[in-house]
N, C-alpha and C. Protein backbone atom coordinates (compact mmCIF):
# COMPACT_ATOMS: atom_id res chain seq x y z
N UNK A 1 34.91 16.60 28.71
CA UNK A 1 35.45 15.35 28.24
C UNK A 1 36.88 15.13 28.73
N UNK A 2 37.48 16.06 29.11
CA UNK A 2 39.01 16.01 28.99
C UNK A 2 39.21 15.56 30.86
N UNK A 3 38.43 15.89 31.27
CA UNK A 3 38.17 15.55 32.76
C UNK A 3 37.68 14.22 32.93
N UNK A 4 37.09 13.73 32.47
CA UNK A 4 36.33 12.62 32.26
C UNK A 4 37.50 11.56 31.90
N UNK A 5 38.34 11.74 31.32
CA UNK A 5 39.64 10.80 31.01
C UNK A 5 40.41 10.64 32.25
N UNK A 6 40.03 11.39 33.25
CA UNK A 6 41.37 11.57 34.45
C UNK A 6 40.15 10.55 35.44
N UNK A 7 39.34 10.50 35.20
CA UNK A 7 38.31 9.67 36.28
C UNK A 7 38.77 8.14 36.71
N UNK A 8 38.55 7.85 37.89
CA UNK A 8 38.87 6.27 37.89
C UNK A 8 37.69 5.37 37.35
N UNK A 9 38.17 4.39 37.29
CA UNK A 9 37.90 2.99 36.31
C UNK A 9 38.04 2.17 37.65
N UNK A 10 36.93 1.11 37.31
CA UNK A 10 37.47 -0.07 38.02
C UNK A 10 38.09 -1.07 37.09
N UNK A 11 39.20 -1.67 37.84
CA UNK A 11 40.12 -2.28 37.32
C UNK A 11 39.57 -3.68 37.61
N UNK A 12 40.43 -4.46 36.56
CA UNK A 12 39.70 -6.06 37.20
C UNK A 12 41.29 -6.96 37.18
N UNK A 13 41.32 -8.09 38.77
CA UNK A 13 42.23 -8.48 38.93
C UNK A 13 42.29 -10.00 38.99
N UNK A 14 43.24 -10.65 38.41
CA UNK A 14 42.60 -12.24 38.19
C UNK A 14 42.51 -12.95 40.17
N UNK A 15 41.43 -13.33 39.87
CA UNK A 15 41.10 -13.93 41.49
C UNK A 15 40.85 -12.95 42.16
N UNK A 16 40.14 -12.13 41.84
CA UNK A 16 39.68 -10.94 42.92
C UNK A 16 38.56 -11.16 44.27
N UNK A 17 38.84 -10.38 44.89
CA UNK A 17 38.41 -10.44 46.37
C UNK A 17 36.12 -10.74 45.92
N UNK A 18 36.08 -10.31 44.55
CA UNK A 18 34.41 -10.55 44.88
C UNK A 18 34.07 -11.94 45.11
N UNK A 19 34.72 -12.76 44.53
CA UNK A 19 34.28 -14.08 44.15
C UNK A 19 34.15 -14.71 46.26
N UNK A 20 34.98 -14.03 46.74
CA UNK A 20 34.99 -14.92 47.93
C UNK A 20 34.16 -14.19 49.43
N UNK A 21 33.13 -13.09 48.80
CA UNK A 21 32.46 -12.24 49.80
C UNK A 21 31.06 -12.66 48.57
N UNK A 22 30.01 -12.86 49.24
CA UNK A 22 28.85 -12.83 49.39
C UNK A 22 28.43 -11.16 48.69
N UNK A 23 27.26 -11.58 47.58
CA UNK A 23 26.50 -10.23 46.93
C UNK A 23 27.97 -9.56 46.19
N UNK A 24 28.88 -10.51 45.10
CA UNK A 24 29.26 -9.69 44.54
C UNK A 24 30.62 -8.57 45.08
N UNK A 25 30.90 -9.12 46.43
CA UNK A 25 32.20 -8.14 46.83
C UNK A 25 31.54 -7.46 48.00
N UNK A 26 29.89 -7.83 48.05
CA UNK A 26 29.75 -6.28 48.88
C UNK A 26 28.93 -7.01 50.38
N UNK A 27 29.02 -8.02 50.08
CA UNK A 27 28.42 -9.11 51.80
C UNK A 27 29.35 -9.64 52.65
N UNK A 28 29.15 -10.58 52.99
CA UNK A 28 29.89 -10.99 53.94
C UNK A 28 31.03 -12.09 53.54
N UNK A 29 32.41 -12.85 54.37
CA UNK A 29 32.68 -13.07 53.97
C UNK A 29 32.62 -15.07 53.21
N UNK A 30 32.74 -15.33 52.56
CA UNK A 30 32.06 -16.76 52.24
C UNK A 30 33.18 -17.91 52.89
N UNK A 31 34.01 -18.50 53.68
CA UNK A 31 34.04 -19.40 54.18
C UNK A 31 34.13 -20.38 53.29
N UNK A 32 32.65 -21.06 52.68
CA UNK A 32 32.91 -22.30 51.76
C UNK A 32 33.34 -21.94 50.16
N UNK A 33 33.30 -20.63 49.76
CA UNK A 33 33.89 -20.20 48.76
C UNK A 33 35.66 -20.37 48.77
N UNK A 34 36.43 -19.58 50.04
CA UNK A 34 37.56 -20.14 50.52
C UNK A 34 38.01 -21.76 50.10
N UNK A 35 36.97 -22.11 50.92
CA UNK A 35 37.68 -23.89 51.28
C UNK A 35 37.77 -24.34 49.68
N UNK A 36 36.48 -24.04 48.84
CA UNK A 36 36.46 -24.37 47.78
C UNK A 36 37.87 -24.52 46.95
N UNK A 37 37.86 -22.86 46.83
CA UNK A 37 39.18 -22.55 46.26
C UNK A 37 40.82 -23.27 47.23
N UNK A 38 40.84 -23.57 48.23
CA UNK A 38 41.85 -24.29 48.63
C UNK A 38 42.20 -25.57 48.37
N UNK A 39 40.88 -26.50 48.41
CA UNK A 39 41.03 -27.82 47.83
C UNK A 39 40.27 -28.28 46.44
N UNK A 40 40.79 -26.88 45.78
CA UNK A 40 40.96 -27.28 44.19
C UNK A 40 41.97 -27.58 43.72
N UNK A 41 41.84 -28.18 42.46
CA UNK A 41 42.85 -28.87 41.85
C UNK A 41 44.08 -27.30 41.03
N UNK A 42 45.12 -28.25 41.21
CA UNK A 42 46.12 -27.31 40.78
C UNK A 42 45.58 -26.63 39.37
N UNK A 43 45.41 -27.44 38.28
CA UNK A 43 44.84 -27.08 36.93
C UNK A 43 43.58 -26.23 37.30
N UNK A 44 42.73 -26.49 38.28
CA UNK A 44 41.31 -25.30 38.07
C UNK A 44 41.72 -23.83 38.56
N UNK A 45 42.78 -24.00 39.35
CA UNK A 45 43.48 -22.90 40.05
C UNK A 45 44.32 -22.40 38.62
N UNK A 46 44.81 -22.85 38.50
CA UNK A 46 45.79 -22.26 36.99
C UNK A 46 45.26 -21.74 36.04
N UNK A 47 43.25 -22.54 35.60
CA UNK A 47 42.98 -22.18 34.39
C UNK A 47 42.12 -20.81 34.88
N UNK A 48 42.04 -20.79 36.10
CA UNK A 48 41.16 -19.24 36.53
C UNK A 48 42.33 -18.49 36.29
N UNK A 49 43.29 -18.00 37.09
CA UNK A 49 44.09 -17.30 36.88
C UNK A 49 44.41 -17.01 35.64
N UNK A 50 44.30 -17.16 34.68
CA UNK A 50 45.15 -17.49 33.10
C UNK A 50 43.78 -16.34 32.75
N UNK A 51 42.68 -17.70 32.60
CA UNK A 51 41.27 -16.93 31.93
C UNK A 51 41.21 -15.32 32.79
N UNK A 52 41.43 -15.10 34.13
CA UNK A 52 41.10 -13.71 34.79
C UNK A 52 42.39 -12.87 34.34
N UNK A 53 43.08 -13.26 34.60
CA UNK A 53 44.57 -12.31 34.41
C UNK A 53 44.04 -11.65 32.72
N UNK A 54 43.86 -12.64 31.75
CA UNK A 54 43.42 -12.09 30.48
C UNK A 54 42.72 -11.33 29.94
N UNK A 55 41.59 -11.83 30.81
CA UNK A 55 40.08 -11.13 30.53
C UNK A 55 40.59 -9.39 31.55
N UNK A 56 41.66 -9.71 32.45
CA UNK A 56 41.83 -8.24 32.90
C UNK A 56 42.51 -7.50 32.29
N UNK A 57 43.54 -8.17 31.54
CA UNK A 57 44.18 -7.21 30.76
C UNK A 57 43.38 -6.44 29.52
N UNK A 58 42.72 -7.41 29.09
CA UNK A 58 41.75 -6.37 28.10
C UNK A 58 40.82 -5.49 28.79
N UNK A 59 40.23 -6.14 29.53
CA UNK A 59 39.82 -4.89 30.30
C UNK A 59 40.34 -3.37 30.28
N UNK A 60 41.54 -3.89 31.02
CA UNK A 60 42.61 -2.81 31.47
C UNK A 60 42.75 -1.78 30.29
N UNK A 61 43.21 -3.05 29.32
CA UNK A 61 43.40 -1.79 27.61
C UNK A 61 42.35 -0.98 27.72
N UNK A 62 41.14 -1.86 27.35
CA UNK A 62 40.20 -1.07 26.62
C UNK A 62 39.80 -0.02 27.59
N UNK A 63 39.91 0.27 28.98
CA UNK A 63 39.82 1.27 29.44
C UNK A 63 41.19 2.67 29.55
N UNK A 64 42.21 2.10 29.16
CA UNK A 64 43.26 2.70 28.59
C UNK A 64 42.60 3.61 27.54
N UNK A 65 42.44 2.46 26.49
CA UNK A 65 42.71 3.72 24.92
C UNK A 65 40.90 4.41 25.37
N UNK A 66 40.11 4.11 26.11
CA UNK A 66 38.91 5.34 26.20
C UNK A 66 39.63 6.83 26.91
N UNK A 67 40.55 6.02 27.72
CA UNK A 67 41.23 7.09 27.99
C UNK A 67 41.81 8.41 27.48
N UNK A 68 42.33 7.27 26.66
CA UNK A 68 43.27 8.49 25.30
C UNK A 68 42.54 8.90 24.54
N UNK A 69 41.29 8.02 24.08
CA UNK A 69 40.53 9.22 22.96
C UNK A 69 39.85 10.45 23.60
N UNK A 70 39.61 10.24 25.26
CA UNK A 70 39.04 11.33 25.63
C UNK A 70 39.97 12.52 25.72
N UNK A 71 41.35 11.93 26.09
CA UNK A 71 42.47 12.93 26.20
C UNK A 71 42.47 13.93 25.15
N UNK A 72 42.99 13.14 24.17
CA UNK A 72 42.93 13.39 22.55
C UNK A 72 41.82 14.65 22.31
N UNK A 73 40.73 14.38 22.30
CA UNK A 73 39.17 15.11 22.02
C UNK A 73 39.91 16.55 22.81
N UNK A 74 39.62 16.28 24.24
CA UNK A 74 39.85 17.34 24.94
C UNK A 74 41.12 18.34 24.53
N UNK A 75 42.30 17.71 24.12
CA UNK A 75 43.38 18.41 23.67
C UNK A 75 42.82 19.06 22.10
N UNK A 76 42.07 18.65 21.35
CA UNK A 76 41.52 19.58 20.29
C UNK A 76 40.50 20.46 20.04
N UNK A 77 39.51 19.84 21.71
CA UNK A 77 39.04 21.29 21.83
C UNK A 77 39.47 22.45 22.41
N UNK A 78 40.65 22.64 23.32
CA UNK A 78 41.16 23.47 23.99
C UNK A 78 41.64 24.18 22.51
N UNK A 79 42.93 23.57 22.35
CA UNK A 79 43.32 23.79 21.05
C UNK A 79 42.75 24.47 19.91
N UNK A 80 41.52 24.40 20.02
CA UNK A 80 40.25 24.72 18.89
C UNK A 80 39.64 25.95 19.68
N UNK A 81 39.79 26.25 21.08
CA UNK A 81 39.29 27.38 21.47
C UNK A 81 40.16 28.56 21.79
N UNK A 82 41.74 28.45 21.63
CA UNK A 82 42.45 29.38 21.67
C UNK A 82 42.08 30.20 20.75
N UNK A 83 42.31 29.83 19.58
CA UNK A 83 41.49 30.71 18.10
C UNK A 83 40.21 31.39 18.52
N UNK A 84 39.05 30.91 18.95
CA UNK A 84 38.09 31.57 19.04
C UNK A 84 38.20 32.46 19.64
N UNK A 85 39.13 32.22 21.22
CA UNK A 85 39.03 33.36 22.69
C UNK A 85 39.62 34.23 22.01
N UNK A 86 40.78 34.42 20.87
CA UNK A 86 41.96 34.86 20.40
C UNK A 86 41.08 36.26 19.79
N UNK A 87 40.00 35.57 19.10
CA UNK A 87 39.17 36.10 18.19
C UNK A 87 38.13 37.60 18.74
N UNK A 88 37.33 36.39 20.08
CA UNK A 88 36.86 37.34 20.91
C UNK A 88 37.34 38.47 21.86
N UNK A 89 38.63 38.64 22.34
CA UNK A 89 39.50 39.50 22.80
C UNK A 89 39.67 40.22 21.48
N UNK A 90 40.16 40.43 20.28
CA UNK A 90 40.49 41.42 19.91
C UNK A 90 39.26 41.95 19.28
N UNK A 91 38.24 41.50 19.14
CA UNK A 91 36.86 42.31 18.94
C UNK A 91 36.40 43.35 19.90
N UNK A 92 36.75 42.42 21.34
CA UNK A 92 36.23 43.43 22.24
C UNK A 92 37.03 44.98 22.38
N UNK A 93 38.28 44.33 21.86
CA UNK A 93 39.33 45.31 22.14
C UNK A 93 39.06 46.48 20.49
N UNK A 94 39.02 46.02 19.53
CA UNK A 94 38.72 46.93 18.36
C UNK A 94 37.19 47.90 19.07
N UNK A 95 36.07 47.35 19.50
CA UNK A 95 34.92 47.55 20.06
C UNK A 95 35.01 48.60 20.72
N UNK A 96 35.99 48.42 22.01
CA UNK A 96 36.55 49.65 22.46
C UNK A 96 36.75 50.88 22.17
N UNK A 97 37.93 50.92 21.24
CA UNK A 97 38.53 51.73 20.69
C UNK A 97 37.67 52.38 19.76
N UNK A 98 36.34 51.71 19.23
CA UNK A 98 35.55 52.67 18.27
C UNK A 98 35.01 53.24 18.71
N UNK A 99 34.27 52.95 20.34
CA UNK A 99 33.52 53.53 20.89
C UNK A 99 34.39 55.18 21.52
C-alpha cells in the first residue's frame, strides 16, 4: 500500500490536448475540432476553462488525499511491524541460547 501512494495518477488539465485528437487523445489530430475552438465565442471559451480548471482541481485533491491515506496506512503498518520483527529476533535469539 505504501508504494501504491508513490504511483502516478493521471492528472486532468482544463482544455486538455484529448478534446482536439481523435479517439480520446489517442488518434489523430482533429483540424475541425481546432477551428471550432478558435472561432468560438469568448464566453464558451471562458465557461470551458472555468468548468475544466474546476472539475481538475477536484480531481487533483481527491487524488491527493488517496494519496495520504495510503501514506498514512503504510506508515502504521511499518510502524506496527517493528514490534513484531522486535519480537521475532529476540525469540530466535532466547531459542538459541537454550539450545
Amino acid at each position: 500500500m505504501f508504494i501504491w501512494s508513490y504511483c502516478l495518477r493521471r492528472y486532468q488539465y482544463p482544455l486538455g490536448h484529448e478534446i482536439f485528437f481523435r479517439d480520446r487523445g489517442k488518434g489523430d489530430y482533429n483540424k475541425d475540432k481546432v477551428n471550432e475552438w478558435r472561432t468560438s465565442s469568448r464566453e464558451k471559451f471562458n465557461d470551458r476553462i472555468i468548468e475544466e480548471y474546476l472539475s481538475g482541481i477536484k480531481t487533483n485533491s481527491n487524488s491527493n488525499i488517496a494519496k495520504a491515506r495510503l501514506l498514512e496506512i503504510g506508515q502504521l503498518l511499518f510502524f506496527g511491524l517493528i514490534p513484531s520483527i522486535s519480537i521475532w529476533l529476540v525469540m530466535l535469539f532466547v531459542g538459541t541460547l537454550v539450545d
